[in-house]
Protein backbone atom coordinates (compact mmCIF):
# COMPACT_ATOMS: atom_id res chain seq x y z
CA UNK A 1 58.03 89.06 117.77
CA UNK A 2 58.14 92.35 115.72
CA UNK A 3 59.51 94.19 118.65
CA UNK A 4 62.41 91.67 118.57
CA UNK A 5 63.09 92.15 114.76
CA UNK A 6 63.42 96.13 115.75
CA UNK A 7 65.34 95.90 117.98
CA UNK A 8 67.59 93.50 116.42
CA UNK A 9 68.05 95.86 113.15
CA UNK A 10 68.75 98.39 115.86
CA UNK A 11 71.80 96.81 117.12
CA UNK A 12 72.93 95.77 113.71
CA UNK A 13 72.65 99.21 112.82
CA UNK A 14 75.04 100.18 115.65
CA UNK A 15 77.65 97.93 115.08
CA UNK A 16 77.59 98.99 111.56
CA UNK A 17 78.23 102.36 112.90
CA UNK A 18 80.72 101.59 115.36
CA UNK A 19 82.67 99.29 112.80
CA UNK A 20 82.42 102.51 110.09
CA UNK A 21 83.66 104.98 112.73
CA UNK A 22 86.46 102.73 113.71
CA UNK A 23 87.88 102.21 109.88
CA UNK A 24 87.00 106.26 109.20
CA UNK A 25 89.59 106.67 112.41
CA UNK A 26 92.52 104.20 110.66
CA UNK A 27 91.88 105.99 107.37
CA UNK A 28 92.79 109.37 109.00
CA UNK A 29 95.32 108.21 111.10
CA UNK A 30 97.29 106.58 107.97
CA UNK A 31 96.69 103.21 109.51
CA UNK A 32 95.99 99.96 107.95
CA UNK A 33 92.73 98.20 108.80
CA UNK A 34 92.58 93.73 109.23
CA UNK A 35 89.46 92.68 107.71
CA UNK A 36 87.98 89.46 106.15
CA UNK A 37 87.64 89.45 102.66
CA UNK A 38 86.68 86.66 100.67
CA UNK A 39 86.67 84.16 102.91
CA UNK A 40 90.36 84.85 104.60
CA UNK A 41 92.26 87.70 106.26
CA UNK A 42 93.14 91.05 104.24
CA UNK A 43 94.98 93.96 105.12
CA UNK A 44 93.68 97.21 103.70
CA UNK A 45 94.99 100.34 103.33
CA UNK A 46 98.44 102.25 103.47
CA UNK A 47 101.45 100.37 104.84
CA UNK A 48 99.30 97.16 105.08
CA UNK A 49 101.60 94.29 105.58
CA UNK A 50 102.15 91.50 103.71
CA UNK A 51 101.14 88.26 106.02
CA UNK A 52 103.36 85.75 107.08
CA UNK A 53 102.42 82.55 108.64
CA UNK A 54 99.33 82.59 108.63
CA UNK A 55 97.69 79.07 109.07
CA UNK A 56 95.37 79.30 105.69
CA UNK A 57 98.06 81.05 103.68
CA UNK A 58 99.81 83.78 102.93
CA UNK A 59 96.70 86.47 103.66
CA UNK A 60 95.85 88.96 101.33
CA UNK A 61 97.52 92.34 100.83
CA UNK A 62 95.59 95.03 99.07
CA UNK A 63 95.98 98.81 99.07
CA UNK A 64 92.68 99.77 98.47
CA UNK A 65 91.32 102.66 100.82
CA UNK A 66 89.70 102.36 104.31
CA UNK A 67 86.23 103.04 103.76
């Protein structure tokens, strides 16, 4: 069972990684990143767009940085 629990902290870790890489990459590029926030959609960073149509509402638009 503990090997399991390893293991699974080892792949968390990873996609942690992989998720942190990927937004480091938009941030560089001058890109804007889609995450979940708060229970709904935001788009972070420069030139995020403000959402339209979107089926639980209007999204949220923030400018904060890409971490």
């Amino acid at each position: 069972m503990k090997s399991q629990y390893v293991e699974e902290l080892a792949v968390l870790k990873c996609l942690q990684e992989a998720v942190q890489e990927a937004l480091d990459r938009k941030r560089r590029l001058g890109q804007y990143a889609v995450v979940w926030k708060d229970g709904d959609v935001a788009y972070i960073g420069p030139n995020a767009p403000v959402a339209q149509g979107h089926p639980r509402g209007s999204g949220k638009h923030s400018q904060e940085s890409v971490r």
